[in-house]
N, C-alpha and C. Protein backbone atom coordinates (compact mmCIF):
# COMPACT_ATOMS: atom_id res chain seq x y z
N UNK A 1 17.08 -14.75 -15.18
CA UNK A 1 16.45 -13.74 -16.02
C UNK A 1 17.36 -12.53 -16.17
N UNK A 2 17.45 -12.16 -17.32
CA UNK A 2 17.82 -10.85 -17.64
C UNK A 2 17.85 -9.31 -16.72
N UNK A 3 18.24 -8.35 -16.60
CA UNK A 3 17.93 -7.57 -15.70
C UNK A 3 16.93 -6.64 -16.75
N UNK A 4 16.86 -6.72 -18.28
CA UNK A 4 15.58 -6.08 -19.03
C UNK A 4 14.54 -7.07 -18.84
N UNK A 5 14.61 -7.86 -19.22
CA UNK A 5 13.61 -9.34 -19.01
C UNK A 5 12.85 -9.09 -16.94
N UNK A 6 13.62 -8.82 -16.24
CA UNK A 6 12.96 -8.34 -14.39
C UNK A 6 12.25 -6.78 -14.65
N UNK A 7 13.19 -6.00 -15.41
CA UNK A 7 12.40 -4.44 -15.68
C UNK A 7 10.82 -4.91 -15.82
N UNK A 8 10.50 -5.54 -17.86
CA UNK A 8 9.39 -5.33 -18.15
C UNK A 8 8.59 -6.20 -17.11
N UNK A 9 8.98 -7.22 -16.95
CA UNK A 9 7.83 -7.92 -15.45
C UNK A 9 7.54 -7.00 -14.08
N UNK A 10 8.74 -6.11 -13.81
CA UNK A 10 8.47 -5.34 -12.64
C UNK A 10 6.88 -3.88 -13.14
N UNK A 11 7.40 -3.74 -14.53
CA UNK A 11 6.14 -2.63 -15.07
C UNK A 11 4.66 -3.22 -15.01
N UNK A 12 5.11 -4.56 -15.74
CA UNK A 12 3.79 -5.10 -15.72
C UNK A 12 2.60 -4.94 -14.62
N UNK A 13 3.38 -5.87 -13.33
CA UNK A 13 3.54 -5.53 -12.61
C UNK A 13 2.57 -4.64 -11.27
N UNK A 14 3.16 -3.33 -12.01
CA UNK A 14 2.87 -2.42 -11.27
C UNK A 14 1.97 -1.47 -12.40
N UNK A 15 1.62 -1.68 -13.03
CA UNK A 15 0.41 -1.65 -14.21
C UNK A 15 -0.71 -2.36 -13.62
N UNK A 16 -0.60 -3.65 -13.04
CA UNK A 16 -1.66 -4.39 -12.96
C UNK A 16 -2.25 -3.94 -11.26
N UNK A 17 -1.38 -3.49 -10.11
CA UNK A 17 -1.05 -3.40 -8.87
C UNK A 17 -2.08 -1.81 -9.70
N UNK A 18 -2.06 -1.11 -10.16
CA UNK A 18 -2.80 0.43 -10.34
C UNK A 18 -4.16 -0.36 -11.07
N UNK A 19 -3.93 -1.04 -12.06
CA UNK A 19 -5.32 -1.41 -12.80
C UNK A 19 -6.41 -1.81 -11.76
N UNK A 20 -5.94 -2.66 -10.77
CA UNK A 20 -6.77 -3.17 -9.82
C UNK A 20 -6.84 -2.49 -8.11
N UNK A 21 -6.04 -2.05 -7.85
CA UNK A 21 -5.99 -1.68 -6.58
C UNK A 21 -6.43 -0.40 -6.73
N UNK A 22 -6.22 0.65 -7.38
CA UNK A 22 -6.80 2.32 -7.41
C UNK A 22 -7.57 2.10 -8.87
N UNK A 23 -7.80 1.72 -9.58
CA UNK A 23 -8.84 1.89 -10.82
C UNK A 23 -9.71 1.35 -10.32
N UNK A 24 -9.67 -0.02 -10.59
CA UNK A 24 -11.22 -0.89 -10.83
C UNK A 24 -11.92 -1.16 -9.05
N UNK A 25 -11.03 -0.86 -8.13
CA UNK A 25 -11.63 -0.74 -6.64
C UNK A 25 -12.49 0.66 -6.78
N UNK A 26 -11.94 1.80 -7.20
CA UNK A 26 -12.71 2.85 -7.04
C UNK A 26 -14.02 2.81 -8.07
N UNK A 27 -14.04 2.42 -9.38
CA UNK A 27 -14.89 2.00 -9.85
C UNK A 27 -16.16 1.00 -9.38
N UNK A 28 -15.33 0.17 -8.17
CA UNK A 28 -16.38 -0.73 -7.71
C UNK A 28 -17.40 0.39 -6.59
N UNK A 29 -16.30 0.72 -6.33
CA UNK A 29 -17.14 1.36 -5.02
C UNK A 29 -17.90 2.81 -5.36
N UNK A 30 -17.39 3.23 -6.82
CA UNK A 30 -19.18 4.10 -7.57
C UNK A 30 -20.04 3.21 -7.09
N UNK A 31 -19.66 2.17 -8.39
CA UNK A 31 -20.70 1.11 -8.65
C UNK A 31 -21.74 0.87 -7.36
N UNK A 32 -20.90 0.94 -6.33
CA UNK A 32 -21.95 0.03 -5.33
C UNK A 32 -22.17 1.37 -4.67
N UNK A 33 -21.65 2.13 -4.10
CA UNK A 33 -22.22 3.25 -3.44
C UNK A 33 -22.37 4.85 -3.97
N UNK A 34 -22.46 5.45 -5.18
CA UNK A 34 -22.03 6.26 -6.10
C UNK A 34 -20.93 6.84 -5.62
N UNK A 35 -20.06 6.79 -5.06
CA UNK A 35 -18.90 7.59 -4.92
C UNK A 35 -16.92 6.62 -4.91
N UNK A 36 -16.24 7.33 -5.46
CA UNK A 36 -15.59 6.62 -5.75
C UNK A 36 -14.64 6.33 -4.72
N UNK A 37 -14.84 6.45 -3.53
CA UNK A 37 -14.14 6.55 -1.73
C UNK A 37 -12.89 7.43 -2.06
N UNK A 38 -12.36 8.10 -3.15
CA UNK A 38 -11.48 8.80 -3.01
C UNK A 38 -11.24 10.29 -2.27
N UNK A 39 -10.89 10.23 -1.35
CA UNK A 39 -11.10 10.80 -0.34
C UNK A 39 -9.77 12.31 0.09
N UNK A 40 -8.02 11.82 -0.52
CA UNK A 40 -7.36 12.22 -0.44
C UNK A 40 -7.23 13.54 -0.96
N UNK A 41 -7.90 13.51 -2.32
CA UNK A 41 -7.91 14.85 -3.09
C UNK A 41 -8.49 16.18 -2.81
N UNK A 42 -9.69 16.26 -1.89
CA UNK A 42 -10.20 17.09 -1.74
C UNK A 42 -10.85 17.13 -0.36
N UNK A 43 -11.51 18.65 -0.22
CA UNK A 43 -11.86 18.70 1.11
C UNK A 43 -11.11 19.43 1.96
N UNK A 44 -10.86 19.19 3.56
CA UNK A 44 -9.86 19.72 4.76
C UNK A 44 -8.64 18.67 4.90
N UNK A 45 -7.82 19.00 4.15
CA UNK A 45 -6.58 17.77 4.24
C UNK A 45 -5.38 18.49 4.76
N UNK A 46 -4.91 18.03 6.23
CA UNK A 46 -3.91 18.60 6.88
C UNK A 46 -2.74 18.19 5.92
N UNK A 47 -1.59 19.08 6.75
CA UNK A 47 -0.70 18.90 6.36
C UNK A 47 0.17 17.69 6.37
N UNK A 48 0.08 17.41 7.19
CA UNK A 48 0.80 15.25 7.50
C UNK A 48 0.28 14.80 6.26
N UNK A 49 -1.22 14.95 6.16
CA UNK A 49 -2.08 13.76 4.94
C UNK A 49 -1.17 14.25 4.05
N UNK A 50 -1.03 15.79 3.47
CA UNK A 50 -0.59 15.89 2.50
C UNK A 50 1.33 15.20 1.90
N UNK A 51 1.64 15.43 3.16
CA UNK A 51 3.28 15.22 3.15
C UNK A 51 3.06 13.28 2.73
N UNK A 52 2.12 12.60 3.61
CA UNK A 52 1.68 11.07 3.68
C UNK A 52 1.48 10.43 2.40
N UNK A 53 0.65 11.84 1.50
CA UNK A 53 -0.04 11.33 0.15
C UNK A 53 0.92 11.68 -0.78
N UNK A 54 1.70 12.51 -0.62
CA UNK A 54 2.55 12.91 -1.46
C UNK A 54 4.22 11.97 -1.05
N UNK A 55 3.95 11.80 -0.51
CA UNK A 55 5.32 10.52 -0.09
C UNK A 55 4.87 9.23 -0.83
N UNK A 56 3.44 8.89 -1.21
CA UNK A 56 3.25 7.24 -1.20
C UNK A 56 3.20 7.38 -3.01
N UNK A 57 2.51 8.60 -2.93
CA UNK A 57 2.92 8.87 -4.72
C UNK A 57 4.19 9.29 -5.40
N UNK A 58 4.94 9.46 -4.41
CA UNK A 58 6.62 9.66 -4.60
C UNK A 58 7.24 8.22 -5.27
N UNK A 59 6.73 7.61 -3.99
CA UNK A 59 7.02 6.38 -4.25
C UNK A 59 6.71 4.97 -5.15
N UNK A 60 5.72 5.37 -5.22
CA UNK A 60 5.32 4.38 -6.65
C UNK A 60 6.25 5.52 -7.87
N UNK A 61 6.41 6.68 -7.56
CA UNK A 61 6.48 6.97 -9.26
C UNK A 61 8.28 6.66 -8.95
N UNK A 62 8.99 6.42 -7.97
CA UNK A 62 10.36 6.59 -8.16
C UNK A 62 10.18 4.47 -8.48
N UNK A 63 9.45 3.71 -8.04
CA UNK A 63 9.39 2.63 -8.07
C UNK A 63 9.41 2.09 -9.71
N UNK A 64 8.27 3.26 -10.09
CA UNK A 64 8.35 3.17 -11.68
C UNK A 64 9.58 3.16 -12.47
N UNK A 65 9.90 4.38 -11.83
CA UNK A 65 11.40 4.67 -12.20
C UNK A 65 12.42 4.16 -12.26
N UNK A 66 13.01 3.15 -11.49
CA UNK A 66 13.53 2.41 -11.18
C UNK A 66 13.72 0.93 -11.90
N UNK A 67 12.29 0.46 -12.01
CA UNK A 67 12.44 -0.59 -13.56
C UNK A 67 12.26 0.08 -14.93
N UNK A 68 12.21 1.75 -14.94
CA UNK A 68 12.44 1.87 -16.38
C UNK A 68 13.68 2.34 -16.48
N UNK A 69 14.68 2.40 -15.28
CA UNK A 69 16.32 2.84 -15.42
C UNK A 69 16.68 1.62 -16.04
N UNK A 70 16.28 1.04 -14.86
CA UNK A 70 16.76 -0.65 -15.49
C UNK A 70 17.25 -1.42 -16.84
N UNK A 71 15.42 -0.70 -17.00
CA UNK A 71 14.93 -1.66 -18.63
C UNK A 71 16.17 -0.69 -20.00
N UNK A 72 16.46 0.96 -19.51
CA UNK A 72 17.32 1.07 -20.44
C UNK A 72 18.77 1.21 -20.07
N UNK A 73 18.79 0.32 -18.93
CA UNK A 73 20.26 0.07 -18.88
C UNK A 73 21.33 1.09 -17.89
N UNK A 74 20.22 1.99 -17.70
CA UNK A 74 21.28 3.01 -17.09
C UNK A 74 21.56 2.26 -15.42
N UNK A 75 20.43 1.91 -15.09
CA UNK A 75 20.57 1.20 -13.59
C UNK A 75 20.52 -0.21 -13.93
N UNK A 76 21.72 -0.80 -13.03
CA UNK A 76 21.85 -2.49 -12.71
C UNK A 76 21.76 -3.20 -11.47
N UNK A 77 21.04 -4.19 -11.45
CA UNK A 77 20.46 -4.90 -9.95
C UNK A 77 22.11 -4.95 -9.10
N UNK A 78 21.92 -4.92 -7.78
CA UNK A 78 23.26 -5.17 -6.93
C UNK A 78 23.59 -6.42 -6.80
N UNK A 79 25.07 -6.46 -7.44
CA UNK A 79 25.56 -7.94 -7.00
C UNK A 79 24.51 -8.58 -6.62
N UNK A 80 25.01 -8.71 -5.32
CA UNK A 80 24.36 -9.60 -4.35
C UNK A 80 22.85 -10.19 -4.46
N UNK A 81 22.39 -9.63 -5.58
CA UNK A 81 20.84 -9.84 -5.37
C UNK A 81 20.26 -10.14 -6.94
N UNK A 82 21.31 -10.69 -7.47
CA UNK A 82 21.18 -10.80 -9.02
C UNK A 82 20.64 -12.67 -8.97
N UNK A 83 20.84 -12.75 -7.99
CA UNK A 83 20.06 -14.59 -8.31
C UNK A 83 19.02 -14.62 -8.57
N UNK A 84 18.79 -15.63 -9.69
CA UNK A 84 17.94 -16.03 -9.92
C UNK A 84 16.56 -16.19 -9.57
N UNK A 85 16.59 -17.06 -8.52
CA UNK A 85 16.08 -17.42 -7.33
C UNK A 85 14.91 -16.54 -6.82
N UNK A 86 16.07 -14.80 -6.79
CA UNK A 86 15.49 -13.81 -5.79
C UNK A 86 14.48 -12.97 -6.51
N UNK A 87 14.77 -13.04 -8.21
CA UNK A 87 13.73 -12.24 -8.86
C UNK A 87 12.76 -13.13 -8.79
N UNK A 88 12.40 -14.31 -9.15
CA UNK A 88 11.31 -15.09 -8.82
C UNK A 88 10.67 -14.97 -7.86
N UNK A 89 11.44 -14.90 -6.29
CA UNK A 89 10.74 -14.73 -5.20
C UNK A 89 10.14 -13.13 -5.22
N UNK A 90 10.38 -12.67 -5.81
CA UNK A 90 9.84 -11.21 -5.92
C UNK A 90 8.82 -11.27 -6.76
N UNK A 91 8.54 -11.85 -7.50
CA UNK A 91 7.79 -11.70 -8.17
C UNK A 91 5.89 -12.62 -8.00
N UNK A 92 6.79 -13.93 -7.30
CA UNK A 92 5.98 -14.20 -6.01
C UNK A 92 5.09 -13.10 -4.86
N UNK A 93 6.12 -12.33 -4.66
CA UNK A 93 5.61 -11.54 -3.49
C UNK A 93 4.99 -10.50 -3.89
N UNK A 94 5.52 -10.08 -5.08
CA UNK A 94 4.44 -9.00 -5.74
C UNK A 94 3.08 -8.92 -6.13
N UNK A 95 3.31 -10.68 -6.66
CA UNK A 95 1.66 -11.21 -7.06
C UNK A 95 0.89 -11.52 -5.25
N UNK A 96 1.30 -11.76 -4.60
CA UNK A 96 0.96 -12.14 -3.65
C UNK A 96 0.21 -10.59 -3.07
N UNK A 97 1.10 -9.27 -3.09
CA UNK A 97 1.06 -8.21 -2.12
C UNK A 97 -0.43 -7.79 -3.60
N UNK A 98 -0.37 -7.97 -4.52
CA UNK A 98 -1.57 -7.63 -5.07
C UNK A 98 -2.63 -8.34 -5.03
N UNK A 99 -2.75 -9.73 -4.70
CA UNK A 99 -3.68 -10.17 -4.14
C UNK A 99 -4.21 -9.83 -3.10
N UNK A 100 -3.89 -9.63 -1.65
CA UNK A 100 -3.95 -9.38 -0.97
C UNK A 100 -4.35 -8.09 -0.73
N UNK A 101 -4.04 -7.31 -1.41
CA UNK A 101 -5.01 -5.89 -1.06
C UNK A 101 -5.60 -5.75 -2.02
N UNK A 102 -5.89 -6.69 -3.19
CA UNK A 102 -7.88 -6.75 -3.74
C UNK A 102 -8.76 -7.31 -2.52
N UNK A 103 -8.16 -8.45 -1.78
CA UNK A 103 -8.60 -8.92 -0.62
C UNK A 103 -8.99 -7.83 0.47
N UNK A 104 -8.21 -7.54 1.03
CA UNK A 104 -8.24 -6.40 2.01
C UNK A 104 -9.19 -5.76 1.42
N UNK A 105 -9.47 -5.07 0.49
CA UNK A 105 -10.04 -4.26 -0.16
C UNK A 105 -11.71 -4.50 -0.34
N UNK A 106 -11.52 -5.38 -0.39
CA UNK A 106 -13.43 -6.12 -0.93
C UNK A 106 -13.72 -6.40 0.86
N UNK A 107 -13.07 -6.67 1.57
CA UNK A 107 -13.11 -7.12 2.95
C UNK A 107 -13.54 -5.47 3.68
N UNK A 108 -13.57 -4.78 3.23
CA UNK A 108 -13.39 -3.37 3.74
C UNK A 108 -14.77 -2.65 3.48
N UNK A 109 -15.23 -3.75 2.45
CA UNK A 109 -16.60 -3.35 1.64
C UNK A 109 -16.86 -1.98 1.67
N UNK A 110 -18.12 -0.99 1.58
CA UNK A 110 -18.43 -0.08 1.26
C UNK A 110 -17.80 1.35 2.29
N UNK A 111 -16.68 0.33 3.99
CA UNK A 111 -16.24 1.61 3.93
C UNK A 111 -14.83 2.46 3.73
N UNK A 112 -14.45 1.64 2.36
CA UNK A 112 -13.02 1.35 1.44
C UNK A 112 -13.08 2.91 1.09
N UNK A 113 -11.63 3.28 1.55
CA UNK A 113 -11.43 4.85 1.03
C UNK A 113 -10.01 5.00 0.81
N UNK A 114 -9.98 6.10 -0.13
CA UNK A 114 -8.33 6.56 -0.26
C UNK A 114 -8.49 7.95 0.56
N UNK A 115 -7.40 8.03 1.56
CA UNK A 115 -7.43 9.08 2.78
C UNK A 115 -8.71 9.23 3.49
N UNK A 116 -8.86 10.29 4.57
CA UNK A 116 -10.33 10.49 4.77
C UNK A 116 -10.20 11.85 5.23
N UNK A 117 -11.77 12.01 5.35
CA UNK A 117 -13.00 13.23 5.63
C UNK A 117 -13.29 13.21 6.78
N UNK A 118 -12.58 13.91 7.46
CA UNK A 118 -12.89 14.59 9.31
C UNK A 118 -14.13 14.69 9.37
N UNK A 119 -15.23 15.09 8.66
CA UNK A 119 -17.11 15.13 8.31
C UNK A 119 -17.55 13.59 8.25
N UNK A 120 -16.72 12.92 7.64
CA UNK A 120 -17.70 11.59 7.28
C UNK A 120 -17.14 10.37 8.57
N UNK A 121 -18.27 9.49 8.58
CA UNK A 121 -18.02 8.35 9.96
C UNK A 121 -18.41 6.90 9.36
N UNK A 122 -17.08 6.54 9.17
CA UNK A 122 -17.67 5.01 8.45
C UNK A 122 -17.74 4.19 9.34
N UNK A 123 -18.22 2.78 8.98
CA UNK A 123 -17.89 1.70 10.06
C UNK A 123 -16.55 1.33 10.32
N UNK A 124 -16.26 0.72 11.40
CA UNK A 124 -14.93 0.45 11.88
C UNK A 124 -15.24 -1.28 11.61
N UNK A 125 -14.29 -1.30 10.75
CA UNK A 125 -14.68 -2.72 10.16
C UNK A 125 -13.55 -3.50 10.78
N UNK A 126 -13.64 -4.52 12.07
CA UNK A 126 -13.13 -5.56 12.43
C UNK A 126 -13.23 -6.94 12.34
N UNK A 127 -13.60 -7.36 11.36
CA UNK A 127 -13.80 -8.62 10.95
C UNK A 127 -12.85 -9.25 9.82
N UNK A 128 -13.15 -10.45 9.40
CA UNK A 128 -12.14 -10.95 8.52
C UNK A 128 -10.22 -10.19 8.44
N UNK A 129 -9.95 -10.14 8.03
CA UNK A 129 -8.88 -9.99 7.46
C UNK A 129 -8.18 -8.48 8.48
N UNK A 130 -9.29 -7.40 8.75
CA UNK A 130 -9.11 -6.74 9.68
C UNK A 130 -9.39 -7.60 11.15
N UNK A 131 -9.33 -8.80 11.36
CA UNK A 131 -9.24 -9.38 12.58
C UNK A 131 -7.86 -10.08 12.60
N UNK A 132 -6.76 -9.76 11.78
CA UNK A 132 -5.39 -10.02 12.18
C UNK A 132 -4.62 -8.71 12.10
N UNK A 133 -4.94 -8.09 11.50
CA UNK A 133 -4.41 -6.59 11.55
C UNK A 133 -5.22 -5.24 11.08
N UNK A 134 -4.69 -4.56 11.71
CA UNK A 134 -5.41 -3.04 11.40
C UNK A 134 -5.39 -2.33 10.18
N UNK A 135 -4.59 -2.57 9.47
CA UNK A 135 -4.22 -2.08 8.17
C UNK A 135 -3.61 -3.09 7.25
N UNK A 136 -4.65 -3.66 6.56
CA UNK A 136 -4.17 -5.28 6.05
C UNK A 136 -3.94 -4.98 4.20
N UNK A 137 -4.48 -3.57 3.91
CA UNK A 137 -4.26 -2.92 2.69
C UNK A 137 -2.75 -2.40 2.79
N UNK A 138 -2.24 -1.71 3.36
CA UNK A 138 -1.35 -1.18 3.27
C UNK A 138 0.08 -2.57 3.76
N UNK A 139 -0.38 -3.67 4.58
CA UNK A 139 0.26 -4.29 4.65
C UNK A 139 0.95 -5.27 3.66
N UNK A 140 -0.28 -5.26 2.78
CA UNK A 140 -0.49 -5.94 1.74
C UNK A 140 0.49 -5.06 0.11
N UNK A 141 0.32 -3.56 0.51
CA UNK A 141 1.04 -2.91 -0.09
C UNK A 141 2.40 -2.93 -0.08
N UNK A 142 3.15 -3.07 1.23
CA UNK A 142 4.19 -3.10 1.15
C UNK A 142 5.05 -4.46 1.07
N UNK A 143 4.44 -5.45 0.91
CA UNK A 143 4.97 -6.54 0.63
C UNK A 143 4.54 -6.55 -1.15
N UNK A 144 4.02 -5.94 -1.60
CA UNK A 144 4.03 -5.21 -3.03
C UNK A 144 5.03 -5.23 -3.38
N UNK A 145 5.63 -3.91 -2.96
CA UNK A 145 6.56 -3.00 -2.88
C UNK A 145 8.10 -3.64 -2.51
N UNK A 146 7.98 -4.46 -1.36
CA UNK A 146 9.39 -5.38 -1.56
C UNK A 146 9.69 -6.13 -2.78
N UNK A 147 8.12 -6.64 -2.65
CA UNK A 147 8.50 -7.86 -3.99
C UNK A 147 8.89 -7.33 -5.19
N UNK A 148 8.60 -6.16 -5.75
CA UNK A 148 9.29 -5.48 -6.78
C UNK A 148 10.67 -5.01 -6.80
N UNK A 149 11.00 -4.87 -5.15
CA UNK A 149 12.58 -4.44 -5.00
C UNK A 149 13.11 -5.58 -5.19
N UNK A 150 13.01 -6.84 -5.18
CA UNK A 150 13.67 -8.16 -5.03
C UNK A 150 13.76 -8.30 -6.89
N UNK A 151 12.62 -7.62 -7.79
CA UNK A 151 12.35 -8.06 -9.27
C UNK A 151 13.40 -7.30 -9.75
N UNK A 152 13.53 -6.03 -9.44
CA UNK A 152 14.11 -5.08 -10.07
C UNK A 152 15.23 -4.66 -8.81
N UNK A 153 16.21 -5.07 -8.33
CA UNK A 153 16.83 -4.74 -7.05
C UNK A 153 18.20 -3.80 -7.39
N UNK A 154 17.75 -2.60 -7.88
CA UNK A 154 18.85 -1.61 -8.06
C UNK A 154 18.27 -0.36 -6.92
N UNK A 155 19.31 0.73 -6.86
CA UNK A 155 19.05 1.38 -5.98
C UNK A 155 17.91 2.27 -5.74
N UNK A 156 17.36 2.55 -6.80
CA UNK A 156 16.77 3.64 -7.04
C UNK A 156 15.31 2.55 -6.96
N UNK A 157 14.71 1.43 -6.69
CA UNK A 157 13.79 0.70 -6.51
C UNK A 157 13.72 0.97 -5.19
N UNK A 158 14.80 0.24 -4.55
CA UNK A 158 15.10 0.29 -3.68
C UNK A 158 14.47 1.40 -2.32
N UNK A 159 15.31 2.45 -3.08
CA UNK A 159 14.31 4.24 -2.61
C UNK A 159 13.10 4.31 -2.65
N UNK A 160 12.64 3.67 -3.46
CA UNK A 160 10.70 3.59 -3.47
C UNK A 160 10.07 2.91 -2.54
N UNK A 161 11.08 1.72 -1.85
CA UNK A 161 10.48 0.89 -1.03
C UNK A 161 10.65 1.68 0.43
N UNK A 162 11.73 2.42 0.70
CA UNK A 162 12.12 2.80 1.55
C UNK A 162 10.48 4.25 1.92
N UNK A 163 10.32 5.07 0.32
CA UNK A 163 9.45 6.21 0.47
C UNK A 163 8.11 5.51 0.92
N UNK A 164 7.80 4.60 0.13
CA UNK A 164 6.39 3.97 1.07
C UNK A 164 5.87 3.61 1.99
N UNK A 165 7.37 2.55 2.98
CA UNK A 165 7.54 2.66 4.18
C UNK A 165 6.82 3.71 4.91
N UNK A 166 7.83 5.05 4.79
CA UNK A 166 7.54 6.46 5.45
C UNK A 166 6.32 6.88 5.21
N UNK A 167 6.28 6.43 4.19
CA UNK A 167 4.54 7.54 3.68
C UNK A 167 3.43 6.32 4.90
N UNK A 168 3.44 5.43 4.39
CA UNK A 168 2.48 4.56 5.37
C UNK A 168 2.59 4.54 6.55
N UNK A 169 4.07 4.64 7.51
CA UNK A 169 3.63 4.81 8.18
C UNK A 169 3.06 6.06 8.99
N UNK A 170 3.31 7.40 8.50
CA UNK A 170 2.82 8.84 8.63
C UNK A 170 1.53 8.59 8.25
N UNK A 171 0.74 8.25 7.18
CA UNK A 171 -0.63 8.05 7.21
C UNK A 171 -1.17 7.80 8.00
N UNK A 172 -0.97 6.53 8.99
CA UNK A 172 -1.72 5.62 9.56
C UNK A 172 -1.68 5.88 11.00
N UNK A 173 -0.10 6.49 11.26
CA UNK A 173 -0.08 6.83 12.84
C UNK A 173 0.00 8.35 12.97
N UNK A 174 -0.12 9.03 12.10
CA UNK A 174 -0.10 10.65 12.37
C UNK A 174 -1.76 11.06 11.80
N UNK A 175 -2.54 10.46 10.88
CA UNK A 175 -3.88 10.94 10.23
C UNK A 175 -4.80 9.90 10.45
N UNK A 176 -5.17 8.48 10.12
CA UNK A 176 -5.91 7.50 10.36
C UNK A 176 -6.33 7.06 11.83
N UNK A 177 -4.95 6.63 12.87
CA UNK A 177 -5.70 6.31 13.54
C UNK A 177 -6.23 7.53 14.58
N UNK A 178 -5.66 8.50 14.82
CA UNK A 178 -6.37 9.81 15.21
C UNK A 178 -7.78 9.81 15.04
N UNK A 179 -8.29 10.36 13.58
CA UNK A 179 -9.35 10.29 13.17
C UNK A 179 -10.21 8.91 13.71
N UNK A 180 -9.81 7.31 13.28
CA UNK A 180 -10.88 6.39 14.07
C UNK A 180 -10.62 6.83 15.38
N UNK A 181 -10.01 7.16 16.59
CA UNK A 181 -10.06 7.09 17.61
C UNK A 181 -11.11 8.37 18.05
N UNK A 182 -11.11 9.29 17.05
CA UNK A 182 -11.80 10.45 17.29
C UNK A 182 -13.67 10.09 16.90
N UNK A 183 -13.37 9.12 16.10
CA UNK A 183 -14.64 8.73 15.29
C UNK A 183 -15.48 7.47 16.19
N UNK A 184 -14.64 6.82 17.17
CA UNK A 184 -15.06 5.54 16.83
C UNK A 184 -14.43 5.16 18.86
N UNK A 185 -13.81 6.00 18.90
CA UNK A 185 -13.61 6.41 20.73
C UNK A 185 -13.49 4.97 21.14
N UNK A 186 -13.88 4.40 21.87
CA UNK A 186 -13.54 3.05 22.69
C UNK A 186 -13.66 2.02 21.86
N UNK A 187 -14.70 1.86 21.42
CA UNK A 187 -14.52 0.88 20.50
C UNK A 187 -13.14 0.58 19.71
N UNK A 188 -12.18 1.92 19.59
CA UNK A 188 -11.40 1.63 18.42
C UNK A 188 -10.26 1.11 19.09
N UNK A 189 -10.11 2.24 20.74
CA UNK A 189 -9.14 1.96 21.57
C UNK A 189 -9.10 0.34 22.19
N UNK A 190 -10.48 -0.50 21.86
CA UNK A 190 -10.00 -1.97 22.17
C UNK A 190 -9.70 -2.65 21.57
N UNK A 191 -9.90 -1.95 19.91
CA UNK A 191 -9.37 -2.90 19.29
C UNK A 191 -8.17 -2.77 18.75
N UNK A 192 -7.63 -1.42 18.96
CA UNK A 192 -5.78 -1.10 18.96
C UNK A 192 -5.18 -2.20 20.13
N UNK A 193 -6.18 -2.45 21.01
CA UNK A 193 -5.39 -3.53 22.27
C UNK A 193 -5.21 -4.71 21.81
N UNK A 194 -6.16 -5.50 21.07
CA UNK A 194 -6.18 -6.79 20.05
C UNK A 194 -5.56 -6.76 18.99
N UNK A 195 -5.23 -5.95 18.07
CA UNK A 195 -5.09 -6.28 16.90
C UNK A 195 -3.63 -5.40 16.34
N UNK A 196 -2.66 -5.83 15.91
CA UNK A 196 -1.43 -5.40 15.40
C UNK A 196 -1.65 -4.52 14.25
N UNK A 197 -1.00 -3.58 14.41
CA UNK A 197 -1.04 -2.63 13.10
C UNK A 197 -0.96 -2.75 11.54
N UNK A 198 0.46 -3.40 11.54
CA UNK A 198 0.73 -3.95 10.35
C UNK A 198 1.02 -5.56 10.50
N UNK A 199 1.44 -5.92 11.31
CA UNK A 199 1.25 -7.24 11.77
C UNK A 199 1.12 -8.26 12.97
N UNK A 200 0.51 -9.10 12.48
CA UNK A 200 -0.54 -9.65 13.44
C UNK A 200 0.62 -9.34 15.27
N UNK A 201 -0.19 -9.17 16.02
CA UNK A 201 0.55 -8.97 17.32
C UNK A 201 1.72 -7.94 17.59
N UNK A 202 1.94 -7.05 16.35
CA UNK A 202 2.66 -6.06 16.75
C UNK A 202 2.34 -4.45 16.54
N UNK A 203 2.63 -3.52 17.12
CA UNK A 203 1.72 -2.21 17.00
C UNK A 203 0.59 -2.37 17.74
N UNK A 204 0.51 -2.96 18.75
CA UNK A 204 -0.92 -2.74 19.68
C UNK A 204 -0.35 -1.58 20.71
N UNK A 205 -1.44 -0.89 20.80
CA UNK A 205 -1.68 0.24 21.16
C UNK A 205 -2.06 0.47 22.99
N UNK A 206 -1.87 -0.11 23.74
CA UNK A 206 -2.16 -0.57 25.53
C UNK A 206 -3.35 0.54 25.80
């Protein structure tokens, strides 16, 4: 494939990765509970959340960026990573990392949020899909996020994969699990002992 022909598939893409993962999830979760779990925008939001939220939106928009350098030519995939082969497998993994956190996501049922509210106490949902890892959305995100670096593999993609990294993991170990541990006290601390962070058996917490 073309390196314009990997651009417009990488937009697509990540058009469809926003249509479904932050549109029509928050829409579901009006639907089912009137509120749209968006949680990041407002309220008491420390400073980490903010640096966390503002890193992961860095990063999708430099990600954007990156297949629209592409698509007009100014940026070209690296050597090494121009096979064939590898945009396919990316594109694999992209569809895959968006499956997977509609999954995660519906699995999370009503207590699915973007950031959270030091005031509010959801359930600590350990079942399904949160019974191989702790964060199976965001895991699911960043195998997104590769798979688009593999579609579109110039540098500046590249940088997006790297900003999401950081942003996720500052979310999750500087604001999230704080808060469940503060929320959710032993219960949460046994199941940091069972269950891997981002993947299965690794990031457990003793």
């Amino acid at each position: 494939m073309s390196p314009s022909v990997c651009a417009v598939i990488a937009l697509a893409l990540l058009t469809v990765f926003g249509l479904l993962g932050f549109g029509w999830r928050a829409w579901l979760q009006h639907r089912r509970t009137g509120s749209t779990g968006i949680r990041g925008t407002r309220g008491r939001i420390g400073p980490v959340e903010r640096v966390a939220g503002a890193g992961f939106a860095a990063a999708l928009t430099v990600t954007v960026l990156g297949a629209a350098l592409q698509l007009a030519a100014v940026m070209t995939p690296l050597n090494v990573l121009r096979a064939g082969w590898i945009h396919i497998a990316g594109i694999v993994l992209a569809m895959l990392g968006i499956a997977l956190t509609v999954w995660a996501q519906l699995d999370m049922g009503d207590s699915w949020r973007i950031g959270v509210d030091a005031d509010e106490t959801t359930e600590l949902v350990q079942g399904r899909v949160f019974g191989w890892v702790r964060n199976p959305i965001y895991s699911a995100m960043l195998v997104f996020e590769f798979g688009l670096a593999l579609v579109t593999p110039n540098a500046v993609t590249f940088a997006g994969s790297i900003l999401a990294i950081g942003a996720l993991q500052a979310q999750v170990r500087r604001v999230e699990e704080p808060y469940l541990l503060a929320k959710h006290g032993a219960a949460y601390r046994d199941y940091t002992r069972r269950v891997g962070r981002f993947i299965p058996g690794i990031g457990l917490i003793p």
